[in-house]
N, C-alpha and C. Protein backbone atom coordinates (compact mmCIF):
# COMPACT_ATOMS: atom_id res chain seq x y z
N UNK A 1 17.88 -10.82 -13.46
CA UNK A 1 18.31 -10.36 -14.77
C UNK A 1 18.24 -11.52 -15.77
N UNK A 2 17.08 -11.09 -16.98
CA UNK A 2 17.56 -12.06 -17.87
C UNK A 2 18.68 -12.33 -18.62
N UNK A 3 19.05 -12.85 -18.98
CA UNK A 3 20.62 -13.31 -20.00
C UNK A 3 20.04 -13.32 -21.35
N UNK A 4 19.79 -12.88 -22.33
CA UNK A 4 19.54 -13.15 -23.75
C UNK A 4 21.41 -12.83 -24.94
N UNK A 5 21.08 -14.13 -25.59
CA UNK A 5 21.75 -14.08 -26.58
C UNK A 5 20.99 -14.24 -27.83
N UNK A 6 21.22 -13.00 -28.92
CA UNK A 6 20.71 -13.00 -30.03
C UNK A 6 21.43 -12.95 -31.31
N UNK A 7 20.43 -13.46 -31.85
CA UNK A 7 21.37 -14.36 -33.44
C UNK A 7 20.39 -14.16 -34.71
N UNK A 8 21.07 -12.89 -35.16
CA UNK A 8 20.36 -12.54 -36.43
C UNK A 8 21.06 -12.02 -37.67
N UNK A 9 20.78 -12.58 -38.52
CA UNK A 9 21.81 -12.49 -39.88
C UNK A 9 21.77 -10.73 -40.43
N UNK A 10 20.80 -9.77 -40.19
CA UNK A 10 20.74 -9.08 -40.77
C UNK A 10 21.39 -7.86 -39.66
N UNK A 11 22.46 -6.98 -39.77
CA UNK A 11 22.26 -6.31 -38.59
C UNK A 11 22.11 -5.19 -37.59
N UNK A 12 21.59 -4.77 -39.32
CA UNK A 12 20.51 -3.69 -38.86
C UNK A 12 19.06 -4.20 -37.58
N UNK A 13 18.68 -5.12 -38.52
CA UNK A 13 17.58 -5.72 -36.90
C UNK A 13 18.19 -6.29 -36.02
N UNK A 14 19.52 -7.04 -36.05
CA UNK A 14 19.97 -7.25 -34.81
C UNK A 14 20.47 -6.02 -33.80
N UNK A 15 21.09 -5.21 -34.58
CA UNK A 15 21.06 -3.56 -33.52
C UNK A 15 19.73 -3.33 -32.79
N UNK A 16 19.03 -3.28 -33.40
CA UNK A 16 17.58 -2.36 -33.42
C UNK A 16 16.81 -3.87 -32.18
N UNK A 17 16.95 -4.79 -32.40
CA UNK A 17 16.88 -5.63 -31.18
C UNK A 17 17.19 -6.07 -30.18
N UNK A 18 18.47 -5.58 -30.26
CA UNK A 18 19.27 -5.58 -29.20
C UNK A 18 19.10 -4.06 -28.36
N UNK A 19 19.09 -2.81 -29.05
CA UNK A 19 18.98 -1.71 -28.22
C UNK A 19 17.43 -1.87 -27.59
N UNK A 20 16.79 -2.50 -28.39
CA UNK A 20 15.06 -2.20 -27.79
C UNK A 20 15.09 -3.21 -26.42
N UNK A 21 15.68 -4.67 -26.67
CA UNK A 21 15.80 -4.98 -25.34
C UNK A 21 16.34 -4.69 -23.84
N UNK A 22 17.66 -3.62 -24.21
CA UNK A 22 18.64 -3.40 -23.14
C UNK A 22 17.67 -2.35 -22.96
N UNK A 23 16.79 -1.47 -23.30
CA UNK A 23 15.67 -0.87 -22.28
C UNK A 23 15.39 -1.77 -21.47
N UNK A 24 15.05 -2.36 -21.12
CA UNK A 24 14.30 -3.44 -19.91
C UNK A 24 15.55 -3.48 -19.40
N UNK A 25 15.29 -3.06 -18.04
CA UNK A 25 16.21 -3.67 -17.04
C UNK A 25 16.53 -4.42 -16.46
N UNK A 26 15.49 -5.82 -16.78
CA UNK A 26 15.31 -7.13 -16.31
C UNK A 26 16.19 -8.07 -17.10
N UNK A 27 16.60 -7.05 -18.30
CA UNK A 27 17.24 -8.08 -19.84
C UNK A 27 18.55 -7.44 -20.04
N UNK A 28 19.64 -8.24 -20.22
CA UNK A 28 20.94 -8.07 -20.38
C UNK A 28 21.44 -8.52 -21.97
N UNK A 29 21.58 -8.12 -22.99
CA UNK A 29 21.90 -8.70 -23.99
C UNK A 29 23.25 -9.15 -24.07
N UNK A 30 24.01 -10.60 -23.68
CA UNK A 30 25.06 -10.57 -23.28
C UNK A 30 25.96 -11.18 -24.86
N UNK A 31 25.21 -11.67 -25.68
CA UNK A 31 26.14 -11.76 -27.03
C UNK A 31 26.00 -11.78 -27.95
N UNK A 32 26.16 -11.94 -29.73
CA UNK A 32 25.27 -11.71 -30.70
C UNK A 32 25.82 -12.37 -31.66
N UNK A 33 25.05 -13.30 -33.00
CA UNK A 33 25.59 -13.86 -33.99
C UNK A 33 25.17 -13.60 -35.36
N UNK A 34 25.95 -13.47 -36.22
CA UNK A 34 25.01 -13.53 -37.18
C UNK A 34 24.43 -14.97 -37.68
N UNK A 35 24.62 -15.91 -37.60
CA UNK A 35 23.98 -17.40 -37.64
C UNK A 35 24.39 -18.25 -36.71
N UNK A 36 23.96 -19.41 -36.96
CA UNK A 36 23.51 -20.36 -36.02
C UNK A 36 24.59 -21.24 -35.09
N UNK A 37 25.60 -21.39 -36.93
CA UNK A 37 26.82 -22.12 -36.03
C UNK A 37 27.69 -20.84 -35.47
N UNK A 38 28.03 -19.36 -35.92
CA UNK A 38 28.53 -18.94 -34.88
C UNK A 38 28.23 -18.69 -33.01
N UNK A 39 27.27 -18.81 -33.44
CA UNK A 39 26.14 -19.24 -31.87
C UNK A 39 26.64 -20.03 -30.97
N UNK A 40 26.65 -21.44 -31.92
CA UNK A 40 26.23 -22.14 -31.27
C UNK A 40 28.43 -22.46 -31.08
N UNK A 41 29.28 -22.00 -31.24
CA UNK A 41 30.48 -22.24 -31.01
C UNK A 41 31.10 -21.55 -30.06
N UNK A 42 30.28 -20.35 -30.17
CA UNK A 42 30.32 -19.09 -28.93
C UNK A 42 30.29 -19.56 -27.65
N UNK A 43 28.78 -20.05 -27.59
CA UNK A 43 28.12 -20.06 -26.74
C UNK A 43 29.14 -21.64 -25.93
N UNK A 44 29.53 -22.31 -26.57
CA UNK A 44 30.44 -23.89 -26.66
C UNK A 44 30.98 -23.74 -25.47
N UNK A 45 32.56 -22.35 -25.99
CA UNK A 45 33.55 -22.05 -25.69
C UNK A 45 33.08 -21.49 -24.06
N UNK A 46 32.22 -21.10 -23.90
CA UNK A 46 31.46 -19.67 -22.42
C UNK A 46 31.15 -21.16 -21.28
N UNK A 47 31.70 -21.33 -20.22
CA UNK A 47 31.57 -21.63 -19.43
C UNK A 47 29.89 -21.80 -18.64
N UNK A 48 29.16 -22.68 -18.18
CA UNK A 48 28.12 -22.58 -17.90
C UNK A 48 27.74 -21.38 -17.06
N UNK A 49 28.49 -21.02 -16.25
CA UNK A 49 27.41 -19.75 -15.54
C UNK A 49 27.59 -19.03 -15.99
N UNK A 50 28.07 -19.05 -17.33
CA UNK A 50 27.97 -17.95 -18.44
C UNK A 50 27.29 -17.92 -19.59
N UNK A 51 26.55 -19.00 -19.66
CA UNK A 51 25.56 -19.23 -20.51
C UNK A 51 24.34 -18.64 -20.61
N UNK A 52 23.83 -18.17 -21.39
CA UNK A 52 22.74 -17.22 -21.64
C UNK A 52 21.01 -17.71 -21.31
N UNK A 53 20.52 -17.45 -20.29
CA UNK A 53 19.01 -17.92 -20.43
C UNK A 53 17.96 -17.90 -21.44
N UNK A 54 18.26 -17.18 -22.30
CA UNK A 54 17.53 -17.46 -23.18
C UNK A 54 18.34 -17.22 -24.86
N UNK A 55 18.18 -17.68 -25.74
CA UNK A 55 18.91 -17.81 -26.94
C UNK A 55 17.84 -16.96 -28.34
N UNK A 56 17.79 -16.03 -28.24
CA UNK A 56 16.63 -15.74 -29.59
C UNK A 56 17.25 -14.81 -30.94
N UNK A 57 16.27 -16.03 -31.55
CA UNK A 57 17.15 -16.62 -32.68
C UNK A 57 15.83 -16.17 -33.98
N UNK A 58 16.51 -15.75 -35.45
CA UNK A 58 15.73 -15.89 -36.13
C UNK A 58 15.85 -17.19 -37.23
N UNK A 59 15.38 -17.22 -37.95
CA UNK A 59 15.21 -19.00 -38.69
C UNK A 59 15.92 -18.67 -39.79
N UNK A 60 15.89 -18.08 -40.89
CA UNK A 60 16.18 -18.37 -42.18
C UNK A 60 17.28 -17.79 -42.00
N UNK A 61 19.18 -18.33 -41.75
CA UNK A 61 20.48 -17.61 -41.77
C UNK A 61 20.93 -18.32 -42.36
N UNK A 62 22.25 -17.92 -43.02
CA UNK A 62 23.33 -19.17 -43.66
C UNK A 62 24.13 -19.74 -42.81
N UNK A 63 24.77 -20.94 -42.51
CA UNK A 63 25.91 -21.76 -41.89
C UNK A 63 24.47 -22.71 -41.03
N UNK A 64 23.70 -22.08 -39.80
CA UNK A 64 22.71 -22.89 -39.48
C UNK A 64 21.22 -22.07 -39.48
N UNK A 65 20.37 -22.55 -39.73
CA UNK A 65 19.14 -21.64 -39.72
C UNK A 65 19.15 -21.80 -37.71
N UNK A 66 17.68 -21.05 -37.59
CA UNK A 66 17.34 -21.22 -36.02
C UNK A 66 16.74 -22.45 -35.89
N UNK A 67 16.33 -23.12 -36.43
CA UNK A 67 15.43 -24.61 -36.11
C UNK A 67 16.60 -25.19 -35.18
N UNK A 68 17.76 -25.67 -36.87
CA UNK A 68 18.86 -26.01 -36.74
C UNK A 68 19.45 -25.38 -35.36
N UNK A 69 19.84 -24.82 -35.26
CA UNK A 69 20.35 -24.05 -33.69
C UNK A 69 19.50 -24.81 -32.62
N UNK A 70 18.61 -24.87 -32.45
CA UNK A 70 17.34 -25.12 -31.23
C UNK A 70 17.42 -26.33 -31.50
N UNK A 71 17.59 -27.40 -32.33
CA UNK A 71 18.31 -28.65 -32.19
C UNK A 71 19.42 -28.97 -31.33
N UNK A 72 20.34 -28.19 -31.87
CA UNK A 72 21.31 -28.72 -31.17
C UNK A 72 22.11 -27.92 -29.48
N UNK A 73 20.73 -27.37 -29.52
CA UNK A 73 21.07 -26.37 -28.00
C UNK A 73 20.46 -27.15 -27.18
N UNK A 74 18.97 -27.80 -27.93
CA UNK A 74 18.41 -28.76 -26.60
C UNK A 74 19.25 -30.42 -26.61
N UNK A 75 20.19 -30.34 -27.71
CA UNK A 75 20.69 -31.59 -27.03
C UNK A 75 21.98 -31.44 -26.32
N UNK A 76 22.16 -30.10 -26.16
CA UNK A 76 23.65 -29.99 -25.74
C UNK A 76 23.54 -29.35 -24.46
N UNK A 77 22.59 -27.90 -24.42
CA UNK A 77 22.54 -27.35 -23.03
C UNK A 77 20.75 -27.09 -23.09
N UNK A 78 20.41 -28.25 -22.50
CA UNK A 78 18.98 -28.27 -22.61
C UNK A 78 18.41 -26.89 -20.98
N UNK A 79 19.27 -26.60 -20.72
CA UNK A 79 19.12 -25.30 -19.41
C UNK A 79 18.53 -23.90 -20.39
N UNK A 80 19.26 -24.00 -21.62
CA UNK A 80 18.62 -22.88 -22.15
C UNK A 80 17.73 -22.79 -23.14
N UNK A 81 17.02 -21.97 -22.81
CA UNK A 81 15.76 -21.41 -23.63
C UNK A 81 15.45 -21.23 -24.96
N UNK A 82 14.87 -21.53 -25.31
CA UNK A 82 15.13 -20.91 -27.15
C UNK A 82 13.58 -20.16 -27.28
N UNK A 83 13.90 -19.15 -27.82
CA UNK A 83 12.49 -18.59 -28.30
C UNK A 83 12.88 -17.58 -30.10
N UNK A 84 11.65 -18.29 -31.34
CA UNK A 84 12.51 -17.97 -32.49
C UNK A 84 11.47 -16.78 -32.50
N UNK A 85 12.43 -15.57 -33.31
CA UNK A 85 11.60 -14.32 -33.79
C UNK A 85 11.95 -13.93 -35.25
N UNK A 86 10.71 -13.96 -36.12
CA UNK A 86 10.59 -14.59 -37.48
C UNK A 86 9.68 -13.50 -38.25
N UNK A 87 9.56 -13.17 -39.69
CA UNK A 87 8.71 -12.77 -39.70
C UNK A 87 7.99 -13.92 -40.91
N UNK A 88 8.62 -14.82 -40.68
CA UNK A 88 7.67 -16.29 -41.63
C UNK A 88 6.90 -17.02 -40.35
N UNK A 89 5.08 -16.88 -40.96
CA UNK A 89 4.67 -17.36 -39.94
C UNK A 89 4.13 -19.12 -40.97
N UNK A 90 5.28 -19.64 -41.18
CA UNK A 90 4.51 -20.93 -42.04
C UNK A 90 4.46 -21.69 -40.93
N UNK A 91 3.22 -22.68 -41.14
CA UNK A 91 3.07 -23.65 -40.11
C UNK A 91 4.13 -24.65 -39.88
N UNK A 92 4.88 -24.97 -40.77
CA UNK A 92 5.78 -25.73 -41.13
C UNK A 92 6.78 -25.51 -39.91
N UNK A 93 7.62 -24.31 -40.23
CA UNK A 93 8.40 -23.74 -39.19
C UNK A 93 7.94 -23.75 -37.88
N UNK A 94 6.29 -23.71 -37.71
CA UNK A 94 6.17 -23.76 -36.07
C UNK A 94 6.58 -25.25 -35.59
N UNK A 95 5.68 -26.12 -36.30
CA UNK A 95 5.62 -27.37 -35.96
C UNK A 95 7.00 -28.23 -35.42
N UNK A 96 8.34 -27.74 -36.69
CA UNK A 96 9.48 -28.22 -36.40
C UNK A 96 10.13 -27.13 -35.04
N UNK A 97 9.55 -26.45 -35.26
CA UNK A 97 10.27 -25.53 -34.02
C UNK A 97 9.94 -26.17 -32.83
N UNK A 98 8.58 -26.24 -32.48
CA UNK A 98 8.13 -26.72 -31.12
C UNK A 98 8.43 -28.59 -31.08
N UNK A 99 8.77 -29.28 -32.02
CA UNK A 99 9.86 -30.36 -31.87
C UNK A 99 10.40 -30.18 -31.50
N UNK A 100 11.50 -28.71 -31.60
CA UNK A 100 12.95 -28.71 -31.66
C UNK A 100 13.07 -28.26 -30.01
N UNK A 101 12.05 -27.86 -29.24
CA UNK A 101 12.22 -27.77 -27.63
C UNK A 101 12.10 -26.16 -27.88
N UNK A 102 11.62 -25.40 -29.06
CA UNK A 102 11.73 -24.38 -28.88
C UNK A 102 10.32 -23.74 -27.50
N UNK A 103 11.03 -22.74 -26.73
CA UNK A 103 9.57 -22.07 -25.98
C UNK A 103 8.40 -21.01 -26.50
N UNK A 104 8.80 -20.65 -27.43
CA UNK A 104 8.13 -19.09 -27.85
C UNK A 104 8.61 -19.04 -29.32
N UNK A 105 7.64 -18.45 -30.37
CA UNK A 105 7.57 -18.32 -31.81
C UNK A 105 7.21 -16.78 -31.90
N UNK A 106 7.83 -15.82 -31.85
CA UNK A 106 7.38 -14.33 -31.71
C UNK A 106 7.93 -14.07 -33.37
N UNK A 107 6.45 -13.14 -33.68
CA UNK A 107 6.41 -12.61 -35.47
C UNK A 107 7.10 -11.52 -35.23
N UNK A 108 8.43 -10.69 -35.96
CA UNK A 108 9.09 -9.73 -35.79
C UNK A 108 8.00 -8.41 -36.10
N UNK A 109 6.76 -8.88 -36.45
CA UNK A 109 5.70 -7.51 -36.25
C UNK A 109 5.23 -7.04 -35.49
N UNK A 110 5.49 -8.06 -34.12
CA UNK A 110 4.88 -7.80 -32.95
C UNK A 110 5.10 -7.01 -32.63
N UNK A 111 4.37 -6.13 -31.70
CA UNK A 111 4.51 -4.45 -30.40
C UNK A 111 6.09 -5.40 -29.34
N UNK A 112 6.99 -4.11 -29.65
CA UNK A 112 8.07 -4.62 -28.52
C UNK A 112 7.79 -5.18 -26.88
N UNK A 113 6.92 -4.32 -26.82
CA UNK A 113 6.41 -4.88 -25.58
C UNK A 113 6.01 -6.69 -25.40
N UNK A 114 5.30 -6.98 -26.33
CA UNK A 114 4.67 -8.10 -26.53
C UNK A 114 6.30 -9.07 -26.85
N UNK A 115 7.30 -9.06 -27.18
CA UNK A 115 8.21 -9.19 -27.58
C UNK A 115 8.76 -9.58 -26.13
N UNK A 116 9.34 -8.27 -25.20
CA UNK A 116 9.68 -8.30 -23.75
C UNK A 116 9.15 -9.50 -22.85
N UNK A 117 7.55 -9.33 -23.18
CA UNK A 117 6.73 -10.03 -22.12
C UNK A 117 6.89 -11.22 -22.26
N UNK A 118 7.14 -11.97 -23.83
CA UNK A 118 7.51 -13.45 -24.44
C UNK A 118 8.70 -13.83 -23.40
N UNK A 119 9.02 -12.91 -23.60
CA UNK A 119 10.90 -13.53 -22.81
C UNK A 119 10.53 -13.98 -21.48
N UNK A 120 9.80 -12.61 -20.65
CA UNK A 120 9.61 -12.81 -19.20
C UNK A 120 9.07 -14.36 -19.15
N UNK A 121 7.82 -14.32 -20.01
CA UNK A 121 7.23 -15.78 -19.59
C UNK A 121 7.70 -16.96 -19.91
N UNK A 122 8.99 -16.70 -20.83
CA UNK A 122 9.46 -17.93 -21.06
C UNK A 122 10.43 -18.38 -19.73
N UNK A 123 11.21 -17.40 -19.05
CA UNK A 123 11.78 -17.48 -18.05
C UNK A 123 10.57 -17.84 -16.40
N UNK A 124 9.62 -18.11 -16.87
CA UNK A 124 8.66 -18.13 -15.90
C UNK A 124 8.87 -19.84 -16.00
N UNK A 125 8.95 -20.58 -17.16
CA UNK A 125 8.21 -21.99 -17.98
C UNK A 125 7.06 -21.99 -18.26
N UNK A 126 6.98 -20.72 -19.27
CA UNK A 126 5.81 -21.19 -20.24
C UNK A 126 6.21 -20.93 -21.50
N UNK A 127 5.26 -22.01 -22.62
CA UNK A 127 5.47 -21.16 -23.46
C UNK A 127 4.83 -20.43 -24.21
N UNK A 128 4.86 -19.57 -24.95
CA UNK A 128 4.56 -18.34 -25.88
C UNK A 128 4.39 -18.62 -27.00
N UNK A 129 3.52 -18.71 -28.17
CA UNK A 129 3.13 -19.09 -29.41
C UNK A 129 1.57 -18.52 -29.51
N UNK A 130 1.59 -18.03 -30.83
CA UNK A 130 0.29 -17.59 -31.42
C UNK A 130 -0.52 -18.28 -30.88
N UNK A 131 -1.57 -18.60 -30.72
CA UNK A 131 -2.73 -19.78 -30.65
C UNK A 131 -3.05 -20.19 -32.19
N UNK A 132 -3.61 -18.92 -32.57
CA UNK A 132 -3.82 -19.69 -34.22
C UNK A 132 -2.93 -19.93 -35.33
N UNK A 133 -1.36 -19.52 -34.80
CA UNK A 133 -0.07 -20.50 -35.50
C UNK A 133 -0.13 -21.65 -34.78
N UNK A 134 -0.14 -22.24 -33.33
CA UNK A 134 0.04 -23.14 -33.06
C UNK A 134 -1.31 -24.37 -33.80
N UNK A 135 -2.52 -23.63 -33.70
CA UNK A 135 -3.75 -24.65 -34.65
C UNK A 135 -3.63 -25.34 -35.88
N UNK A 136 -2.76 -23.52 -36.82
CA UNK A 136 -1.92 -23.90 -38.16
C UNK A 136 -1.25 -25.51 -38.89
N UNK A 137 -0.63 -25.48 -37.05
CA UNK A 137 0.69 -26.12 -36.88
C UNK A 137 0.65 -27.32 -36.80
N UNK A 138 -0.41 -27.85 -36.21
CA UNK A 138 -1.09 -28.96 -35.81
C UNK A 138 -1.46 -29.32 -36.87
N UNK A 139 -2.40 -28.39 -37.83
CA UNK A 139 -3.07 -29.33 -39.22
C UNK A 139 -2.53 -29.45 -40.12
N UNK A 140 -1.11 -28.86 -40.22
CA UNK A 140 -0.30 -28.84 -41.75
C UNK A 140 0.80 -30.18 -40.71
N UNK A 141 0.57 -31.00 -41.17
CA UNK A 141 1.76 -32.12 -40.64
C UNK A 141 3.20 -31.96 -42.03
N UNK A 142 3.88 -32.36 -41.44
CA UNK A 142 5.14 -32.50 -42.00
C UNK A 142 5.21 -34.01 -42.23
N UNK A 143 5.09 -34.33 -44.03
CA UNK A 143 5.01 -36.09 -44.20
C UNK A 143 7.19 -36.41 -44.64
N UNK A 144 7.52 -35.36 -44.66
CA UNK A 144 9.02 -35.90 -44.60
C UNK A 144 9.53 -36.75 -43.54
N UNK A 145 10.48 -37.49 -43.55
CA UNK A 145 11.23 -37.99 -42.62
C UNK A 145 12.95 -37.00 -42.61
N UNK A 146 13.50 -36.92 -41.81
CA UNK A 146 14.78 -35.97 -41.64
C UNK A 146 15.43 -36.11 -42.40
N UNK A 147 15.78 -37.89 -42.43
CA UNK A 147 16.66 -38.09 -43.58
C UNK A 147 16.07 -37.72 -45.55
N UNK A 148 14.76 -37.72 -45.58
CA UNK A 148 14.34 -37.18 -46.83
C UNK A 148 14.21 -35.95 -46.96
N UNK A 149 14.20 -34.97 -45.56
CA UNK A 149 14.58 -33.49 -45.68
C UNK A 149 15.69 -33.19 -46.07
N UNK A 150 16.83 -33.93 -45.18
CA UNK A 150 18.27 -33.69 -45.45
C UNK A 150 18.65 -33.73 -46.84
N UNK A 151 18.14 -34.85 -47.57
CA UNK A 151 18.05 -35.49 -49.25
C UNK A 151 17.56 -33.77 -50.10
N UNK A 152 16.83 -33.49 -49.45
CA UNK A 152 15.99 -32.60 -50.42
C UNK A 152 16.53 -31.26 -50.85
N UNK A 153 17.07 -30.55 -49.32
CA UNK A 153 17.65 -29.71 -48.94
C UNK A 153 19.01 -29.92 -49.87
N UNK A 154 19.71 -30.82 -49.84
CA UNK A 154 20.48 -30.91 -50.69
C UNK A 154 20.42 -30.54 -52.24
N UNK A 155 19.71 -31.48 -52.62
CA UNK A 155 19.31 -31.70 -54.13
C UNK A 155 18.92 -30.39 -54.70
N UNK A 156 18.12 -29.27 -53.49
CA UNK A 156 17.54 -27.89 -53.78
C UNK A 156 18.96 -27.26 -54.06
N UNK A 157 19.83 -27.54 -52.96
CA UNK A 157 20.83 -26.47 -53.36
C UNK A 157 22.14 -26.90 -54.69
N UNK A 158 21.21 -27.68 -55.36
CA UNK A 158 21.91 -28.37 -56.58
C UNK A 158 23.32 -29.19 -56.54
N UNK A 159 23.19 -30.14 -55.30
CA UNK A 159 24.12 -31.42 -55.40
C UNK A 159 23.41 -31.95 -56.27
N UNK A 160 24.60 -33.33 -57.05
CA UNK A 160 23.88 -34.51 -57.14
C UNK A 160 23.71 -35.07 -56.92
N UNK A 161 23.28 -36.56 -56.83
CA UNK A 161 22.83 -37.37 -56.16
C UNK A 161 23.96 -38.28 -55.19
N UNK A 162 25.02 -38.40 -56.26
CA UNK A 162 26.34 -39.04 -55.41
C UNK A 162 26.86 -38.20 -54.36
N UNK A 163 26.73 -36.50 -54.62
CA UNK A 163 27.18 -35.90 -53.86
C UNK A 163 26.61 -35.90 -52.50
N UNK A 164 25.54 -35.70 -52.86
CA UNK A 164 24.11 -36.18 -51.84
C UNK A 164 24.34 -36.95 -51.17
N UNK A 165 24.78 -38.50 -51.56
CA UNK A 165 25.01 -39.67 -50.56
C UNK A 165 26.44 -39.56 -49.67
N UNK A 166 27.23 -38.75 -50.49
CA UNK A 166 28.54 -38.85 -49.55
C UNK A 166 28.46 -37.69 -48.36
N UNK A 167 27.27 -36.70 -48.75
CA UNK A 167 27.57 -35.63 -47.75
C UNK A 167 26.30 -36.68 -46.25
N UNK A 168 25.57 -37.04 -46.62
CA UNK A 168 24.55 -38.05 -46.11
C UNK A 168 25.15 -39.63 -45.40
N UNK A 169 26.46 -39.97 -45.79
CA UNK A 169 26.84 -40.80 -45.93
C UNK A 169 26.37 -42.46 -45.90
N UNK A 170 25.52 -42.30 -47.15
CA UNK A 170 24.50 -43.16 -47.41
C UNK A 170 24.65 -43.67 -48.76
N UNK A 171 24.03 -44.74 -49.48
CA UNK A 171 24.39 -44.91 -50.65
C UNK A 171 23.23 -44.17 -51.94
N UNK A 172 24.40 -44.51 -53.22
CA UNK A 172 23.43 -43.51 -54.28
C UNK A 172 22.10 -43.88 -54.11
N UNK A 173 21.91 -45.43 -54.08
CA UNK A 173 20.58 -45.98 -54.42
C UNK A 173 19.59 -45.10 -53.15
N UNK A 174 20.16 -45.46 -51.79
CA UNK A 174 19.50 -45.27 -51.02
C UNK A 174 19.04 -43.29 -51.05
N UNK A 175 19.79 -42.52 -51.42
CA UNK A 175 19.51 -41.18 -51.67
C UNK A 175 18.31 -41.31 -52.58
N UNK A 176 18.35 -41.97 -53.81
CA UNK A 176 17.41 -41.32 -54.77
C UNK A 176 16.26 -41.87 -53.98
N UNK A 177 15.78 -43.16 -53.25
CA UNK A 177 14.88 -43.64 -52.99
C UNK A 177 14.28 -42.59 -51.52
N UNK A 178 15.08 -41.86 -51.22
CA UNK A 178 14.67 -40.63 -50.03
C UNK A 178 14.06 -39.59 -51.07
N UNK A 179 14.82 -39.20 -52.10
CA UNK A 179 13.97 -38.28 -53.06
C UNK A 179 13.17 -38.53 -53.61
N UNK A 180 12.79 -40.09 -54.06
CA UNK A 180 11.66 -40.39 -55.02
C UNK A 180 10.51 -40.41 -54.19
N UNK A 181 10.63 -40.80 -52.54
CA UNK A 181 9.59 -40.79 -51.66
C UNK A 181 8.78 -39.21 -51.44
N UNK A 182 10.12 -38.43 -51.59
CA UNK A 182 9.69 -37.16 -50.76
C UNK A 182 9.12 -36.69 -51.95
N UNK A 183 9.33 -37.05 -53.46
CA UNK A 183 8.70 -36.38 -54.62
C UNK A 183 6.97 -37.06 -54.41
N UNK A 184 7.05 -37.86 -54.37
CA UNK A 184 5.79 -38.93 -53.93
C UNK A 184 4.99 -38.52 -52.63
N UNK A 185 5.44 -37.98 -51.71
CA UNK A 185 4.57 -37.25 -50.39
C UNK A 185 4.22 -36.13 -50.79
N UNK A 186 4.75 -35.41 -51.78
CA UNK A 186 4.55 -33.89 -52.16
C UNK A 186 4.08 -34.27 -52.83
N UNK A 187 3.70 -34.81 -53.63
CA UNK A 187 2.48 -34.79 -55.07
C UNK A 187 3.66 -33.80 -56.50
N UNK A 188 4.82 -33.68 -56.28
CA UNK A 188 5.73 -33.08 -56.60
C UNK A 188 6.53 -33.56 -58.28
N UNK A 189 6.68 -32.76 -58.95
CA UNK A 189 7.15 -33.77 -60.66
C UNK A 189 8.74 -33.63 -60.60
N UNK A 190 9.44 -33.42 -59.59
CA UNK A 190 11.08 -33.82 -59.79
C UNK A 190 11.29 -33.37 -58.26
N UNK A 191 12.36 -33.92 -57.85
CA UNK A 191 13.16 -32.61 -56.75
C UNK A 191 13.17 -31.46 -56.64
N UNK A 192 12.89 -30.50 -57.69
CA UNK A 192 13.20 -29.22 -57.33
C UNK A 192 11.75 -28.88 -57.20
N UNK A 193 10.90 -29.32 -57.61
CA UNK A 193 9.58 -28.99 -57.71
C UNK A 193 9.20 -29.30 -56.05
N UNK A 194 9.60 -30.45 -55.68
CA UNK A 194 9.52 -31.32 -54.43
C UNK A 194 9.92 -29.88 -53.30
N UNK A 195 10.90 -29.59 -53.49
CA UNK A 195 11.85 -28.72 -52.88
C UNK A 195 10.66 -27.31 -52.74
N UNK A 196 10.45 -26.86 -53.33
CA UNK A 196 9.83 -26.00 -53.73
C UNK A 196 8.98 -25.65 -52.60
N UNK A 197 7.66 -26.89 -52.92
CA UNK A 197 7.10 -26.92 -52.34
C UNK A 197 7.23 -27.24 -50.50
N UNK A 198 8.38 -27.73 -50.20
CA UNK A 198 8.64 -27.90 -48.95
C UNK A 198 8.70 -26.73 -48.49
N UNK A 199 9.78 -25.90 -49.20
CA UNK A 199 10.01 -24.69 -48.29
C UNK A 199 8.65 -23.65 -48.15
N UNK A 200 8.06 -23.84 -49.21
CA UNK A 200 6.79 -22.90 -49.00
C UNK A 200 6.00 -23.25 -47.98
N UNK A 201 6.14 -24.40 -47.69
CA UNK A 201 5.17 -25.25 -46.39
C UNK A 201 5.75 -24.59 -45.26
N UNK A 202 7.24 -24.50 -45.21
CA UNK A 202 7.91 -24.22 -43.85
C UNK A 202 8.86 -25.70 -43.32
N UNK A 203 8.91 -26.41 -43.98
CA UNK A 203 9.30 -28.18 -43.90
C UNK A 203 10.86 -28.29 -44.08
N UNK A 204 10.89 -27.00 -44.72
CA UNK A 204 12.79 -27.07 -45.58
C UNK A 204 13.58 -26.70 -45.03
C-alpha cells in the first residue's frame, strides 16, 4: 500500500485528487493540506511509521509553496518521496524542483492513469519527469543565488529594503547589493521588473 499525503491549496482539486486516487487500491490517501507549512507541521507531529511515502504537492500555495516543502522534507525526512503536480510547466520550477530531491513533476493535465503510474514508479526509485520539461530545464539555468532570490521575493511582495535585511538578517547595504546583482543577471530596470521576470522564468 502506498501512503500518499496531499497538499493542495485549492479544494475542490484536492477532493477530486484525492477521490481519483483512493480508486487504486495500492494508494491510501492518509492526509491533506492546504499549504506547505501546514504539511510540513502535520507530518512533524506523526511518528515515523506514520509517515507518508510519498508527499504530492502542488507549487504555487501561500505560507510555503511545494519547492519550499521538498526542501525541507529532504532535509528533515529524506525517506519520503516528493513528487510535484502543477499545472505550470516553467522550466524554472523543474530545475529548482529536481534540486530540491523532488522524484516526479506531473502536469495536472495529465490522464489519471498516467498520474497513478508516476506514484507507482516513484515508489519503485525512479524518477518521473517530462523528458522535454526536463531538456527545458537544463537550458533555462537559474543565474540567482538563494540569497538574491530570497532578496527579490521580498522586495516583489513590497518590503523595503531595511525590512528586507531584518527579515534576511543581513545588512541594508548588503540587501541592496543582492538586488542590484539580481537586477543585473536579469537584464531587469528595478526590482519589480527583476521580480517579474523571475517568476515568469519559474526562478521565484
Amino acid at each position: 500500500m502506498i501512503k500518499v499525503y496531499l497538499v493542495e491549496d485549492q479544494a475542490l482539486v484536492r477532493d477530486a485528487v484525492a477521490a481519483l486516487l483512493s480508486l487504486d487500491f495500492n494508494i491510501e490517501v492518509i492526509g491533506q493540506a492546504c499549504n506547505g507549512r501546514d504539511a510540513l507541521n502535520e507530518i512533524s507531529a506523526l511518528s515515523k511509521d506514520l509517515h507518508p511515502d510519498i508527499i504530492l504537492t502542488d507549487i504555487e500555495m501561500p505560507s510555503m509553496n511545494g519547492i519550499e516543502l521538498s526542501e525541507q522534507i529532504a532535509a528533515k525526512y529524506p525517506a519520503i518521496n516528493m513528487v510535484i503536480m502543477t499545472t505550470f510547466s516553467r522550466a524554472g520550477y523543474i530545475r529548482r524542483s529536481l534540486n530540491a530531491g523532488v522524484k516526479g513533476f506531473i502536469l495536472k493535465e495529465a490522464p489519471s492513469e498516467e498520474l497513478i503510474n508516476a506514484l507507482k514508479k516513484v515508489m519503485q526509485g525512479q524518477k518521473v519527469i517530462d523528458p522535454e520539461l526536463a531538456i527545458n530545464a537544463l537550458d533555462d539555468a537559474d543565474p540567482l543565488t538563494d540569497k538574491e532570490r530570497k532578496a527579490l521575493k521580498l522586495a516583489s511582495d513590497g518590503l523595503k529594503t531595511s525590512e528586507i535585511a531584518k527579515q534576511l538578517y543581513i545588512s541594508e547595504g548588503t540587501t541592496r547589493n543582492y538586488l542590484s546583482d539580481a537586477i543585473a543577471k536579469l537584464n531587469a530596470t528595478n526590482r519589480i521588473d527583476a521580480a517579474r521576470i523571475a517568476r515568469q522564468k519559474g526562478w521565484l
